[in-house]
Protein backbone atom coordinates (compact mmCIF):
# COMPACT_ATOMS: atom_id res chain seq x y z
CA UNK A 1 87.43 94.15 125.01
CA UNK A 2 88.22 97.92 124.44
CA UNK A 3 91.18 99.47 125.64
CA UNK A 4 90.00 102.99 125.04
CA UNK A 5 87.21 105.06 124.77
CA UNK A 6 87.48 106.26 121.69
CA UNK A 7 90.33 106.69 118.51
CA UNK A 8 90.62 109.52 116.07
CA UNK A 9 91.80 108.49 112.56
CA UNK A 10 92.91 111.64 110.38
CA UNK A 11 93.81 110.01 107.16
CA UNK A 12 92.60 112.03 103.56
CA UNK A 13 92.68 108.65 101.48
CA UNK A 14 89.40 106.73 102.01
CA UNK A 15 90.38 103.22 101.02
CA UNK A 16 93.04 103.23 103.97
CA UNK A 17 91.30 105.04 106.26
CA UNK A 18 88.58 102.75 105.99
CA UNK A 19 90.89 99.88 106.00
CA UNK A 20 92.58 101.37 109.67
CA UNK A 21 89.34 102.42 111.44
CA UNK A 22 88.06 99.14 110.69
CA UNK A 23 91.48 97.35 112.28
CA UNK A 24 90.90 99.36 115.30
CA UNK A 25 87.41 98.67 115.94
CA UNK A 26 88.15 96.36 118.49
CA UNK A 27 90.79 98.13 120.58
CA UNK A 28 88.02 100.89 121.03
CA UNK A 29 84.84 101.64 121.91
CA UNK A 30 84.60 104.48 119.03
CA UNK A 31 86.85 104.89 116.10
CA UNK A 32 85.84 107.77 114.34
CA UNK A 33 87.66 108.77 110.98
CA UNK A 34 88.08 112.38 109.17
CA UNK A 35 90.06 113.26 106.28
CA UNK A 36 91.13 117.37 106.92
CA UNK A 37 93.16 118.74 109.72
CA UNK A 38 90.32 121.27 110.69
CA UNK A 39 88.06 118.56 111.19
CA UNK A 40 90.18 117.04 113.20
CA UNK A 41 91.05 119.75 115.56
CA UNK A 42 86.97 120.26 115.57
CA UNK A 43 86.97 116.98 116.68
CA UNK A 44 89.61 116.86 119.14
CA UNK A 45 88.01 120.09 120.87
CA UNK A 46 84.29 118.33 120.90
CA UNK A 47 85.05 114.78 121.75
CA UNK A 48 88.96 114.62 122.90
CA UNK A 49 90.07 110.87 121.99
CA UNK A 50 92.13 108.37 123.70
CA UNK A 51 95.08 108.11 120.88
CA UNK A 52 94.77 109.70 117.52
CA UNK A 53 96.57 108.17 114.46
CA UNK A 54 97.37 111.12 111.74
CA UNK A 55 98.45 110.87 108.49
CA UNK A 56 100.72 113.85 107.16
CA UNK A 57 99.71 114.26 103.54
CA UNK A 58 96.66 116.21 105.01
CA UNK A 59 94.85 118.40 102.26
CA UNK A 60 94.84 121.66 104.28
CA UNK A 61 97.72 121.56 106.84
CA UNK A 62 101.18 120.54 107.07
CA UNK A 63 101.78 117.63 109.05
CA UNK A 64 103.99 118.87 111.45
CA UNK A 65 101.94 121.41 112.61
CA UNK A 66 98.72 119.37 113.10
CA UNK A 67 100.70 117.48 114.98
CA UNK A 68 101.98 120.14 116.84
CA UNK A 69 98.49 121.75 117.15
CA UNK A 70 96.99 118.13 118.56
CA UNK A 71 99.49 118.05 120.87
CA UNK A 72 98.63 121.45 122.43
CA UNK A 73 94.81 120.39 122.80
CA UNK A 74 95.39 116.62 123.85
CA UNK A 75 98.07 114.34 125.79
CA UNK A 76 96.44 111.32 124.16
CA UNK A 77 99.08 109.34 122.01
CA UNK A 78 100.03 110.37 118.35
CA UNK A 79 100.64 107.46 116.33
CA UNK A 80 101.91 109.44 112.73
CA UNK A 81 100.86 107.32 109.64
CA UNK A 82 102.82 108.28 106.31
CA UNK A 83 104.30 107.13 102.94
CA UNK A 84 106.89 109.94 104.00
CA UNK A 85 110.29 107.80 104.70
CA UNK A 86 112.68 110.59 105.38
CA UNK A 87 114.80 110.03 108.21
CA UNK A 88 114.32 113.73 109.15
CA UNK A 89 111.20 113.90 109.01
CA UNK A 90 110.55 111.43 111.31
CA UNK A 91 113.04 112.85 114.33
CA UNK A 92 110.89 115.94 113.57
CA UNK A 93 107.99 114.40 114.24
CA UNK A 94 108.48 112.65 116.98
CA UNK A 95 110.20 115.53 118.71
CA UNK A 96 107.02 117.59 117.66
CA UNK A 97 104.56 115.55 120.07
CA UNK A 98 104.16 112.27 117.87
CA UNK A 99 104.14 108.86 120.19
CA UNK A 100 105.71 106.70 117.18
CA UNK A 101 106.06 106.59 113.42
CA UNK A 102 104.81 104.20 111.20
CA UNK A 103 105.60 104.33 107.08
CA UNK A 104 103.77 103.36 104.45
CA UNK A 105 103.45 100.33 103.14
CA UNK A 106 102.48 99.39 106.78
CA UNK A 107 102.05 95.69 108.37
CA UNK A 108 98.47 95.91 109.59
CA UNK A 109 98.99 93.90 112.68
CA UNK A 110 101.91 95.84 113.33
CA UNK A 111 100.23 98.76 113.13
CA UNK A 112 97.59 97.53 115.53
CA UNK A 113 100.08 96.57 117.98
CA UNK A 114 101.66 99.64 118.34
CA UNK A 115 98.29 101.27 118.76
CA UNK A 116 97.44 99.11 121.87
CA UNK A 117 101.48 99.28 123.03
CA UNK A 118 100.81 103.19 123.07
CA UNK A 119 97.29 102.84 125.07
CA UNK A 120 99.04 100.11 127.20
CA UNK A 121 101.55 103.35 128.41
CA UNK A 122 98.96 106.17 128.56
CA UNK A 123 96.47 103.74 131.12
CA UNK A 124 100.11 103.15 133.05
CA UNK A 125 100.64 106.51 133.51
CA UNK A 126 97.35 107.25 133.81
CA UNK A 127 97.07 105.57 136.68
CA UNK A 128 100.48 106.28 138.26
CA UNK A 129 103.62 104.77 137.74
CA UNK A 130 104.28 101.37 138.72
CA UNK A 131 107.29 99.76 140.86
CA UNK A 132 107.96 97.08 138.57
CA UNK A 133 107.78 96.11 135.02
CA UNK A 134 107.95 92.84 133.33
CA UNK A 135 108.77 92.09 129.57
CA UNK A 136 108.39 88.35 129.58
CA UNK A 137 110.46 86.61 131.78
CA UNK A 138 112.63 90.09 132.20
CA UNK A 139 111.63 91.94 135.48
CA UNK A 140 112.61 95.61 136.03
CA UNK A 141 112.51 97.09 139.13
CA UNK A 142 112.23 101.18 139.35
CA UNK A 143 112.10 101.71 142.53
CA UNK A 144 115.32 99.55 143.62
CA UNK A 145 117.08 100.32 140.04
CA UNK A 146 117.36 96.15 139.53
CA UNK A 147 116.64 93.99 136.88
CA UNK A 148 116.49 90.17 136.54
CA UNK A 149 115.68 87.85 133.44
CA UNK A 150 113.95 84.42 135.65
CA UNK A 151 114.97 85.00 138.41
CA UNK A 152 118.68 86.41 137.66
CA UNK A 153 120.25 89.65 138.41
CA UNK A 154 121.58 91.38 135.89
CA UNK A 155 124.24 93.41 136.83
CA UNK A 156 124.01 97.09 134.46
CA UNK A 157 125.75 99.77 134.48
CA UNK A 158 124.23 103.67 135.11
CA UNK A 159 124.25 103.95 131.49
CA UNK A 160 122.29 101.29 130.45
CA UNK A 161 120.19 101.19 133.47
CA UNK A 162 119.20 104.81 132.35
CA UNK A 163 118.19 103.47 128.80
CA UNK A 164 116.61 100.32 129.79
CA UNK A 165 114.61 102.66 132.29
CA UNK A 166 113.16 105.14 129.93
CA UNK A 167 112.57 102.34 127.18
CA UNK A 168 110.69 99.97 129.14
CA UNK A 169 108.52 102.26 131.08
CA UNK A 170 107.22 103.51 127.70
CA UNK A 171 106.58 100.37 125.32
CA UNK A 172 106.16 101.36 122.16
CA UNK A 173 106.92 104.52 121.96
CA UNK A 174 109.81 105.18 119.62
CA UNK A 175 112.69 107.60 121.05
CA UNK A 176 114.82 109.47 119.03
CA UNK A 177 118.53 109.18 119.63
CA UNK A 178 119.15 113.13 120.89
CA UNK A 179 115.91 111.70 123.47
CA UNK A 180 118.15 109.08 124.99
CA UNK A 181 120.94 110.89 124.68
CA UNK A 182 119.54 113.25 127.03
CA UNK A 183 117.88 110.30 129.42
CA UNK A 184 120.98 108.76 129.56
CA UNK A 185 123.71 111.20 129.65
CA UNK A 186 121.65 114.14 130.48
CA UNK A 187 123.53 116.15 127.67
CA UNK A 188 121.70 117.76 124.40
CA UNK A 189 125.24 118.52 122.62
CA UNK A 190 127.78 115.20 121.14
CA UNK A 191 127.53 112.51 118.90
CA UNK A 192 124.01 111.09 120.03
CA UNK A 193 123.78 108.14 117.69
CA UNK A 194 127.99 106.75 118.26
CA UNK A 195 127.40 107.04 121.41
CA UNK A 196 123.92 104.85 121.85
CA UNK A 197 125.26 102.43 119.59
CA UNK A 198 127.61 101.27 121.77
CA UNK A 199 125.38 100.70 124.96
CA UNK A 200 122.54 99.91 123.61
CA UNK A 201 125.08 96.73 121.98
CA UNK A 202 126.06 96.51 125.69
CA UNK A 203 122.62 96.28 126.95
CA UNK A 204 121.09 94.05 124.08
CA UNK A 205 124.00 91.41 125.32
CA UNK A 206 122.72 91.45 129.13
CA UNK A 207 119.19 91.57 128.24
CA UNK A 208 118.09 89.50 124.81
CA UNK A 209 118.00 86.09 124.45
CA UNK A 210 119.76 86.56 120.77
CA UNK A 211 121.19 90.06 120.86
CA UNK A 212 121.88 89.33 117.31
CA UNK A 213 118.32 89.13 116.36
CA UNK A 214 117.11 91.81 119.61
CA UNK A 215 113.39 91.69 120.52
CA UNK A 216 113.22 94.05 123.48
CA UNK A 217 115.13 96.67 122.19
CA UNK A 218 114.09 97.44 118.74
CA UNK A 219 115.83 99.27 116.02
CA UNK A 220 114.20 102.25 114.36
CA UNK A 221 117.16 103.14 111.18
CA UNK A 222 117.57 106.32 111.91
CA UNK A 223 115.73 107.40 114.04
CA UNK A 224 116.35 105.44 117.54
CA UNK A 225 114.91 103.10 119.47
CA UNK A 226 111.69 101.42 121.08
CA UNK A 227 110.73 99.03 123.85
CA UNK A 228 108.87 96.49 121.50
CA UNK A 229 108.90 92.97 119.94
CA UNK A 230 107.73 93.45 116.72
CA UNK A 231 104.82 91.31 115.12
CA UNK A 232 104.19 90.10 111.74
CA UNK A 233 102.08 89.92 109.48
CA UNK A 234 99.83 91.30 105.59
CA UNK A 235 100.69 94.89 104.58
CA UNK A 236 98.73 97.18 103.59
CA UNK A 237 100.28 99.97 100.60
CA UNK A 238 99.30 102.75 98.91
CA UNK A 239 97.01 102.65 95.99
């Protein structure tokens, strides 16, 4: 089964952009791989994909602006690929258009996951927004501003309501604290992070089976958050 059309893989190594095409093969009809940024945007402007996955150590371009230039030909989902670990970086990123951020080494099955978590959001909105969504056994209710684990209201607050809101109707996607800062509080100025920690702790306890070990509401160290139980599995690393 394909979940999109087609994915564009920018990555200049061969070996592991042969190695991610190949792991995507079955989430699309057409995984096509190029190793420059201008090839890319070529691409992009001929054939526009469904979710593009770009590595940032790009032989002609900085990173952040190819990401910035994808974004202003395509909505499709960036999913950034890089051995780059800097926590900066990453808010930069993902404030520049990226969807999520994955380092290298990378879990392969990971990495697949949050490919189809990101396609899973763009056919949702795609196709307008829905009234209710369900994370296992965990119901959320836009419309009506409810949620309910089997059954069972659970009683939030307007903060976490907010949060739990913006996190679930986009799974996958990784939001940087000053992003649900803003959702939440509707404020760009403070101590984003101090403040998040402490209801997102909140909302973990009404929400997660074991808030000490949270599956919904994933850590990014950081960075922020995502809507996503992670998977495991083999890693892939740089030669």
């Amino acid at each position: 089964m394909s979940y999109a059309e087609s994915i564009l893989v920018i990555e200049d190594d061969e070996r592991i952009r042969e190695i991610v095409v190949s792991a995507l093969r079955d989430v699309a009809r057409v995984v096509r791989g190029v190793a420059t940024a201008s090839d890319a945007l070529a691409s992009i402007r001929a054939e526009p994909p469904g979710l593009v996955v770009l590595d940032l150590g790009l032989p002609d371009a900085d990173g952040g602006d190819t990401c910035r230039r994808i974004r202003e030909l395509s909505g499709a989902p960036i999913v950034v690929l890089s051995a780059r670990h800097q926590e900066a970086e990453k808010v930069a990123l993902l404030n520049a258009g990226a969807d999520d951020y994955v380092a290298k080494p990378f879990s392969l099955p990971e990495f697949v996951a949050r490919v189809l978590a990101q396609l899973r959001r763009a056919n949702m909105y795609g196709s307008g927004r829905p009234e209710r969504l369900a994370l296992g056994d965990l119901v959320i209710d836009l419309d009506r501003r409810t949620a309910a684990r089997a059954g069972e209201p659970i009683r939030l607050t307007p903060v976490e309501w907010n949060l739990l809101r913006v996190l679930a109707a986009q799974p996958g996607r990784t939001f940087t604290h000053q992003q649900l800062f803003h959702a939440a509080w509707g404020k760009t100025y403070g101590d984003a992070q101090q403040h998040l920690r402490v209801h997102i702790t909140h909302l973990r306890r009404k929400i997660e089976r074991n808030p000490a070990d949270p599956e919904l509401i994933v850590t990014e160290p950081g960075v922020g958050y995502r809507c996503e139980a992670p998977p495991t599995g083999g890693h892939v690393s740089d030669p």
